[in-house]
N, C-alpha and C. Protein backbone atom coordinates (compact mmCIF):
# COMPACT_ATOMS: atom_id res chain seq x y z
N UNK A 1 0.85 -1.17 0.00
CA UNK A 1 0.00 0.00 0.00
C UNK A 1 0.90 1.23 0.00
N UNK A 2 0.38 2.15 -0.97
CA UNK A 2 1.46 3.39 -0.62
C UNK A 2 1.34 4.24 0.21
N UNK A 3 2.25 5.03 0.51
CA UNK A 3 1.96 6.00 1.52
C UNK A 3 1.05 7.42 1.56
N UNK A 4 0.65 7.16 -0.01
CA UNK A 4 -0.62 8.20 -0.17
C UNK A 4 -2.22 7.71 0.29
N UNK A 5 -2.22 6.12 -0.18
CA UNK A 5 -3.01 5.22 -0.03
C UNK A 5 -3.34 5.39 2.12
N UNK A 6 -2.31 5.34 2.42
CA UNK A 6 -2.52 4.97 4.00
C UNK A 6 -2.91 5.89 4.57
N UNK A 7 -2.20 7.49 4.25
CA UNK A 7 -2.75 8.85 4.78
C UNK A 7 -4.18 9.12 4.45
N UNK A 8 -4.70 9.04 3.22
CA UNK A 8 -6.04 8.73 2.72
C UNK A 8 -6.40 7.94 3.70
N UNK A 9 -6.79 6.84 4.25
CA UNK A 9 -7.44 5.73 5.24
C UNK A 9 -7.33 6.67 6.26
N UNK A 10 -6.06 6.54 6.59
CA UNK A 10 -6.33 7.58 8.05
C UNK A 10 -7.71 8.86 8.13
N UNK A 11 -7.31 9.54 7.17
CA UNK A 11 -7.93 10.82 6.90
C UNK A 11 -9.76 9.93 7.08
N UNK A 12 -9.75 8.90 6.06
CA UNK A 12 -11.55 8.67 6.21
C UNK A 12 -11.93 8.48 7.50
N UNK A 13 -10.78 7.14 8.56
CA UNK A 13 -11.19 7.18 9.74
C UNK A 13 -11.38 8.05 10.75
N UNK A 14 -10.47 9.02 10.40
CA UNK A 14 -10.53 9.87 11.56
C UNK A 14 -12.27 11.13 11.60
N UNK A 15 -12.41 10.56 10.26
CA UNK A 15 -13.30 11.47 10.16
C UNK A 15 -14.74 10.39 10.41
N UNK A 16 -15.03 9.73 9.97
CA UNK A 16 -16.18 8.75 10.97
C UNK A 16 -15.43 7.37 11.09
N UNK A 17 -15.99 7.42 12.27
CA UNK A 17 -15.56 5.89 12.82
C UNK A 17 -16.25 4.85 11.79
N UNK A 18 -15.73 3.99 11.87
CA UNK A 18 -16.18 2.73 11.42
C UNK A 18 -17.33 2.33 11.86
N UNK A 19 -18.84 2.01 11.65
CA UNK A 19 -19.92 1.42 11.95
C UNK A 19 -20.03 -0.13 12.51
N UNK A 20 -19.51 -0.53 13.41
CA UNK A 20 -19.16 -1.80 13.43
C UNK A 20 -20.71 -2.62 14.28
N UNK A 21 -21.21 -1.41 14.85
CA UNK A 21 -22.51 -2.67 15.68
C UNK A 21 -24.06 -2.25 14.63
N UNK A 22 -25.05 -3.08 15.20
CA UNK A 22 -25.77 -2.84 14.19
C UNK A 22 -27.14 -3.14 15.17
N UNK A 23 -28.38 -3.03 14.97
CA UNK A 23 -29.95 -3.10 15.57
C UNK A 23 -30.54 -3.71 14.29
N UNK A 24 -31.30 -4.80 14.83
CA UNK A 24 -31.91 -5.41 14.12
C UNK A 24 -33.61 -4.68 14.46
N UNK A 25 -34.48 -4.45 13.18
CA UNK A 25 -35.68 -3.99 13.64
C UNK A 25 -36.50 -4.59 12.70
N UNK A 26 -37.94 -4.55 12.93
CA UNK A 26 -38.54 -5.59 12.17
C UNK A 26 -39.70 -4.51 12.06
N UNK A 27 -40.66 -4.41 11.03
CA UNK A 27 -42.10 -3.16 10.13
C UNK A 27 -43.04 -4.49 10.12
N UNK A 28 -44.12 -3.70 10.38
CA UNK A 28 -44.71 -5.00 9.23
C UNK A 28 -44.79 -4.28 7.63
N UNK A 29 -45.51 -5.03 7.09
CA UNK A 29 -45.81 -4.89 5.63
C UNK A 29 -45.70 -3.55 5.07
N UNK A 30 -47.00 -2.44 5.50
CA UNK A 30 -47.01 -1.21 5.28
C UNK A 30 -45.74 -0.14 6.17
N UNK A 31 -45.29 -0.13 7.21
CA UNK A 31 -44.17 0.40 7.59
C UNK A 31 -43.13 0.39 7.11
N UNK A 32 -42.82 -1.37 6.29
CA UNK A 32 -41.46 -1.38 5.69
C UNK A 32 -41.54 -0.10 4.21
N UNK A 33 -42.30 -0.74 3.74
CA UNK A 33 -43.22 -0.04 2.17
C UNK A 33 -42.69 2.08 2.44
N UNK A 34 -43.79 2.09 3.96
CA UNK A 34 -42.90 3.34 3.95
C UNK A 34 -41.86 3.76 4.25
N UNK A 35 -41.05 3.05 4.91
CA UNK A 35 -39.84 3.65 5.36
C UNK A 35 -38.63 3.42 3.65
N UNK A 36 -39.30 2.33 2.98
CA UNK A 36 -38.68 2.70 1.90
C UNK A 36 -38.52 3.74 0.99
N UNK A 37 -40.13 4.19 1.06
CA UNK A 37 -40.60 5.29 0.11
C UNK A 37 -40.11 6.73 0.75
N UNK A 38 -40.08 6.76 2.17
CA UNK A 38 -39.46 7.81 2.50
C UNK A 38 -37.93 8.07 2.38
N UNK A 39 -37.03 6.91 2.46
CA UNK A 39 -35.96 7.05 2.38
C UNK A 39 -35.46 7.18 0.91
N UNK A 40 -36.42 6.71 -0.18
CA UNK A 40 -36.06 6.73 -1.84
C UNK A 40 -36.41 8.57 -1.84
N UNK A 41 -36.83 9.32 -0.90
CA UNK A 41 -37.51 10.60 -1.26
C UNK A 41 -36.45 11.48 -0.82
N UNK A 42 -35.76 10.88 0.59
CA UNK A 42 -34.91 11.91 0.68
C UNK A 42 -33.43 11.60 -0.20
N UNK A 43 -33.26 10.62 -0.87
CA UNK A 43 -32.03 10.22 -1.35
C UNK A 43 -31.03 9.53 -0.50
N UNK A 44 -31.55 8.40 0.18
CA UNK A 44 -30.79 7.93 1.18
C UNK A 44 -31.16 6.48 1.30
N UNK A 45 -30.18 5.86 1.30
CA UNK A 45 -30.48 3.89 1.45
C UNK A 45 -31.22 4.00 2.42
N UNK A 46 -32.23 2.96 2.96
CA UNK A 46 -33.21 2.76 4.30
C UNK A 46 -32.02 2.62 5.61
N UNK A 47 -30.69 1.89 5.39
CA UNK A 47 -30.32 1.76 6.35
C UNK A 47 -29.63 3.10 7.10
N UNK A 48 -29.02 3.90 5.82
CA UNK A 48 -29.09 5.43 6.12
C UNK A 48 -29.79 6.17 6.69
N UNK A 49 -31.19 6.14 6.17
CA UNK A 49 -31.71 7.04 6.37
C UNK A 49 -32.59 6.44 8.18
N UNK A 50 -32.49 5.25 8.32
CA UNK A 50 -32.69 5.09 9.22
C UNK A 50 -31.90 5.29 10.62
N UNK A 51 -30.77 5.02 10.19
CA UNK A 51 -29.88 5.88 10.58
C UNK A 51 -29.78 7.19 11.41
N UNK A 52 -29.84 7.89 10.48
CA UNK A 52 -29.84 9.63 10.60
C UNK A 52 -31.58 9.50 11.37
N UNK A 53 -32.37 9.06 11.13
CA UNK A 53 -33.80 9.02 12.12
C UNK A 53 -32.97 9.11 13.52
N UNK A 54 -32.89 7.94 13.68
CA UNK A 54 -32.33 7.11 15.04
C UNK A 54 -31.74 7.85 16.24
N UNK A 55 -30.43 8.91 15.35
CA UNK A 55 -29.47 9.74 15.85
C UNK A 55 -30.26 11.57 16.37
N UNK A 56 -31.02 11.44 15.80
CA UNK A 56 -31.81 12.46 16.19
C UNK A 56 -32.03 13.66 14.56
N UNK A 57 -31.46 13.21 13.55
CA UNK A 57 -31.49 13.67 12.27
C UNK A 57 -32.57 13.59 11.98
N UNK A 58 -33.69 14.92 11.18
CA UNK A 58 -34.40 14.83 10.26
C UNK A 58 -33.75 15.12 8.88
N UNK A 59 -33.87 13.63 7.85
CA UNK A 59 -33.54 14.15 7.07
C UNK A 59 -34.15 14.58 5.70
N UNK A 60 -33.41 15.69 4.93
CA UNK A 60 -34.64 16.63 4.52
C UNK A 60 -35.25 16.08 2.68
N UNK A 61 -36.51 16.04 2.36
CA UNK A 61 -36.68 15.77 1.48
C UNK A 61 -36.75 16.74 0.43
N UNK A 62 -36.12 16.44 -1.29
CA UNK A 62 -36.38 17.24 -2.38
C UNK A 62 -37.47 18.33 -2.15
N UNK A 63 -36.90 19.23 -2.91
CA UNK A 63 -38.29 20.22 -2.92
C UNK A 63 -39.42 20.03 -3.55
N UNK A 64 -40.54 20.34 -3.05
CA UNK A 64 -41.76 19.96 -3.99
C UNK A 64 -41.72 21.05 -4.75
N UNK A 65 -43.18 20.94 -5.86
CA UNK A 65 -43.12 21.72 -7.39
C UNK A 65 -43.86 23.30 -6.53
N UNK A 66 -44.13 23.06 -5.51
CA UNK A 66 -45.18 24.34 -4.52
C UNK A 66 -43.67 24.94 -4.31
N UNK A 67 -42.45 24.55 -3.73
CA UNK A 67 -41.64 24.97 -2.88
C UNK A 67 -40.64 25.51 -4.15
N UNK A 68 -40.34 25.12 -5.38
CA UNK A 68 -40.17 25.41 -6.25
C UNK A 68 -40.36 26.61 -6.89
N UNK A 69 -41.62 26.55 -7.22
CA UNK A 69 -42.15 27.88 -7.42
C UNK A 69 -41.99 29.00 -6.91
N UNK A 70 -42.22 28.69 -5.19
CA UNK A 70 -41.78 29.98 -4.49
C UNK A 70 -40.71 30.32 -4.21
N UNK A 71 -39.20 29.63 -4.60
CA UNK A 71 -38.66 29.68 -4.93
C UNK A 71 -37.71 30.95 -5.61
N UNK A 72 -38.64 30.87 -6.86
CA UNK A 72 -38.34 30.70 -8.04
C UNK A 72 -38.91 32.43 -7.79
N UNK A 73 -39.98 32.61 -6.69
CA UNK A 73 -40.97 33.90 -6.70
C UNK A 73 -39.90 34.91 -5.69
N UNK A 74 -39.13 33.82 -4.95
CA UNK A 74 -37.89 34.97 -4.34
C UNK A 74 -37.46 35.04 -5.34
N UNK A 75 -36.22 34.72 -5.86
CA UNK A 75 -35.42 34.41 -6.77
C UNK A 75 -36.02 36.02 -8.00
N UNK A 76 -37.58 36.10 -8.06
CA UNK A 76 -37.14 37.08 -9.37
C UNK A 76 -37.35 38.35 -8.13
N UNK A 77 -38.23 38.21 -6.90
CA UNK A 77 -38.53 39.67 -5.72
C UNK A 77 -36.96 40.49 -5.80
N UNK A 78 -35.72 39.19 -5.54
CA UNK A 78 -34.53 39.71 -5.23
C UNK A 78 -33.88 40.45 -6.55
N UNK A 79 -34.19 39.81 -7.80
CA UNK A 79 -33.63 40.18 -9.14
C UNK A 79 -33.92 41.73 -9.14
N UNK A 80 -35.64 42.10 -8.80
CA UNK A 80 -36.21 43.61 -8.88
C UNK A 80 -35.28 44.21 -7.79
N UNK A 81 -35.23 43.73 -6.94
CA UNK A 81 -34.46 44.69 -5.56
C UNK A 81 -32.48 45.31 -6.27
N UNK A 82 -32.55 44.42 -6.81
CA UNK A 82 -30.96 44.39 -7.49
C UNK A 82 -30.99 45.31 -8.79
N UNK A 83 -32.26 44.98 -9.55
CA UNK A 83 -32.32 46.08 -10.74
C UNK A 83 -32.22 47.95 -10.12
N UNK A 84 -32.97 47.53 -8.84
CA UNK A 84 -33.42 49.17 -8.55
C UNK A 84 -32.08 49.36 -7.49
N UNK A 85 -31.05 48.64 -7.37
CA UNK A 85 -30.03 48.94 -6.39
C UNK A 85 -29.36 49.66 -7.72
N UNK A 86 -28.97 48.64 -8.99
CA UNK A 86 -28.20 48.84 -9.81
C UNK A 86 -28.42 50.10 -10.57
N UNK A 87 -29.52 50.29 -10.72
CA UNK A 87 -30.49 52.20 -11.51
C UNK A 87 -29.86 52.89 -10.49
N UNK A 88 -30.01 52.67 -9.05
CA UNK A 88 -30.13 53.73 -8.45
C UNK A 88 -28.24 54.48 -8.27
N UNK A 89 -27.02 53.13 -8.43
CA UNK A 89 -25.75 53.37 -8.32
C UNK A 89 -25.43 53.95 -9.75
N UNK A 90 -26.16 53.74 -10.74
CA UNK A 90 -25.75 54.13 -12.00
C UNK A 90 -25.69 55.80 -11.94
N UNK A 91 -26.59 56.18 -11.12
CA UNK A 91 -27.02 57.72 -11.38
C UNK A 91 -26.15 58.59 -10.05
N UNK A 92 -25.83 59.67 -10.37
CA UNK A 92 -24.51 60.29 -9.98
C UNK A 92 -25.27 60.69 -8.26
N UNK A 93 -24.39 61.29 -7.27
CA UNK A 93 -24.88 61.31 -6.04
C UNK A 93 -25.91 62.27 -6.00
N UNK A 94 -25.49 63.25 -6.80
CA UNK A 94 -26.50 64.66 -6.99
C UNK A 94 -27.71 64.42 -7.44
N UNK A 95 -27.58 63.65 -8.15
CA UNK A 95 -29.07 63.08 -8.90
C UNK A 95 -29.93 62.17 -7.75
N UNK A 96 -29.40 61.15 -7.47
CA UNK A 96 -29.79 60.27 -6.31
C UNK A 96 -30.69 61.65 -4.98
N UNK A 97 -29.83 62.35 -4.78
CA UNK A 97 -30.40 62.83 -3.41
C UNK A 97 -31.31 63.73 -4.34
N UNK A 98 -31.84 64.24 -5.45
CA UNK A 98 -32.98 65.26 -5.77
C UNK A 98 -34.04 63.88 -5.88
N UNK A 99 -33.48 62.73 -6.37
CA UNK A 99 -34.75 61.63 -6.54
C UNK A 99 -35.66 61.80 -5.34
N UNK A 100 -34.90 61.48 -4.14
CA UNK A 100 -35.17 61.15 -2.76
C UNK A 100 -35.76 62.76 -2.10
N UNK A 101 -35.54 63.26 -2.60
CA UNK A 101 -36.15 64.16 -2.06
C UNK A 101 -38.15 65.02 -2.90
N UNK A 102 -37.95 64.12 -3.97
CA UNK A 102 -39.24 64.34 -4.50
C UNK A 102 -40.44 63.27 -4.13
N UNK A 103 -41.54 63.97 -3.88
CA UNK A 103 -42.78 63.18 -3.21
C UNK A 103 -43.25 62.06 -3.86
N UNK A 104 -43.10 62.23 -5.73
CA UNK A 104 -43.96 61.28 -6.14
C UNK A 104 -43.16 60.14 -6.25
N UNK A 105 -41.61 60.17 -6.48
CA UNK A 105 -41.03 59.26 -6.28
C UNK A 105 -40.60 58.27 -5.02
N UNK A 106 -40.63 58.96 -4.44
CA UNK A 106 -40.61 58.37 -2.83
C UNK A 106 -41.80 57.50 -2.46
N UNK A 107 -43.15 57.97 -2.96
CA UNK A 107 -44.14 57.00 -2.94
C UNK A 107 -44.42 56.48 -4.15
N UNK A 108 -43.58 55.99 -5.13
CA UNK A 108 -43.43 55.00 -5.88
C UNK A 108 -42.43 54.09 -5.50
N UNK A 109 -41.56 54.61 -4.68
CA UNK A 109 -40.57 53.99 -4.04
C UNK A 109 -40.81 52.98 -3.35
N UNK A 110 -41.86 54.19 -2.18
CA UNK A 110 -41.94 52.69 -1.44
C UNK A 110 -42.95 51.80 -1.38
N UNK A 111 -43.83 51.87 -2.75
CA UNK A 111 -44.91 51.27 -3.28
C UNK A 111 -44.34 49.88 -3.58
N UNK A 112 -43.17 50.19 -4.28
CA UNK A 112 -42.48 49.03 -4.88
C UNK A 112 -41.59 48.30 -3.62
N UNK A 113 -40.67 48.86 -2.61
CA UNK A 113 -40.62 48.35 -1.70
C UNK A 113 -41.80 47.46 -1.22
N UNK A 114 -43.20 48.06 -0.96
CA UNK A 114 -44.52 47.25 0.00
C UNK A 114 -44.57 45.92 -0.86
N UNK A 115 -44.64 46.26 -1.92
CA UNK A 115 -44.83 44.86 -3.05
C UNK A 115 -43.83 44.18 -3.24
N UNK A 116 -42.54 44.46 -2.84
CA UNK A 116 -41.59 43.13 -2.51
C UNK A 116 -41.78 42.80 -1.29
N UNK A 117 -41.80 43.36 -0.49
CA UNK A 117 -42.59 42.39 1.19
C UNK A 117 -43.33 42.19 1.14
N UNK A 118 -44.22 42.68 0.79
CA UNK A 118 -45.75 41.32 0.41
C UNK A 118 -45.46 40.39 -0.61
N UNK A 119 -44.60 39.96 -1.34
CA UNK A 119 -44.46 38.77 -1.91
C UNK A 119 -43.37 38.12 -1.11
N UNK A 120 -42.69 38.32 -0.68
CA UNK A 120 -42.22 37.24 0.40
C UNK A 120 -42.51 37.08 1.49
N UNK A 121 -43.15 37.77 2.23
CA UNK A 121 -44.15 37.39 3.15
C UNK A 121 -45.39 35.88 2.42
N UNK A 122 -45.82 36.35 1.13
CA UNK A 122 -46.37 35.08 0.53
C UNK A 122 -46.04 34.18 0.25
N UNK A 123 -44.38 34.62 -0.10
CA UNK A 123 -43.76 32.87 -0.62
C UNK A 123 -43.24 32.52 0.62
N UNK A 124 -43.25 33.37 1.87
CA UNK A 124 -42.72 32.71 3.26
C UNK A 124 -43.86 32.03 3.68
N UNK A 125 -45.36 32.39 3.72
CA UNK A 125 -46.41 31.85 3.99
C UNK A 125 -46.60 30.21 3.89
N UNK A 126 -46.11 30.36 2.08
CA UNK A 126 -46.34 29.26 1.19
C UNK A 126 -45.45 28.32 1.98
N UNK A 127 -44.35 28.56 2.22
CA UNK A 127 -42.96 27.36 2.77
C UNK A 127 -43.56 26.94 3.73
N UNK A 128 -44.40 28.12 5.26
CA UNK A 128 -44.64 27.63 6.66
C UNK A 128 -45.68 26.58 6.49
N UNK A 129 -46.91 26.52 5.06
CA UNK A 129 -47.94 26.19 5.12
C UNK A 129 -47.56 24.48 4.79
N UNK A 130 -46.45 24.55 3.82
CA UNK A 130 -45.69 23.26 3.08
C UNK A 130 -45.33 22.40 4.20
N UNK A 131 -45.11 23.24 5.76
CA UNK A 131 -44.48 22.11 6.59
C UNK A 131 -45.42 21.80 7.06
């Protein structure tokens, strides 16, 4: 074995021990069925994922097409917040502070501010409702 080979071994052991004891447990019919289907969901062998149960791990499953979406509904809230960061650095300081100081813009301002917190407040809704 070489001596790259052995430092490698070391390195895996030291980092988890070896699994050497084991629990035998017995489902009936429908328990086994699910503990399969749950463990094919989070991406984890049954004995894994039973595992990580055991130890006090929840472990977490794919996103659904709901969790996705909302997602996807931060993902463009933050894009708008970044367009209006990026307008607002484009334009010189002098310009910036007459914006801010005019009425109708300020309440377009923070019109558009209210309507990015009310959509993540909704897609936060959506996640609390998912659990």
């Amino acid at each position: 074995m070489t001596e790259d080979k052995i430092i490698s071994t070391e390195k895996t052991s030291r980092k988890r021990p070896p699994k050497t004891r084991h629990i035998d447990v017995r489902f009936t019919e429908d328990e086994y069925y699910q503990v399969l289907k749950d463990a094919r969901l989070s991406g984890r062998s049954k004995s894994i994922y039973l595992h990580d149960i055991a130890i006090g791990h929840k472990p977490s499953l794919p996103m659904t097409a709901e969790q996705q979406e909302a997602l996807k509904g931060l993902t463009g809230a933050r894009a708008e917040l970044v367009y209006i960061r990026n307008a607002l650095h484009a334009l010189p300081q002098t310009e910036r502070k007459k914006l801010f100081k005019r009425a109708d813009f300020m309440e377009r301002w923070f019109q558009g501010v209210n309507d990015i917190i009310r959509e993540w407040s909704n897609i936060r809704n959506r996640f609390l409702d998912m659990i």
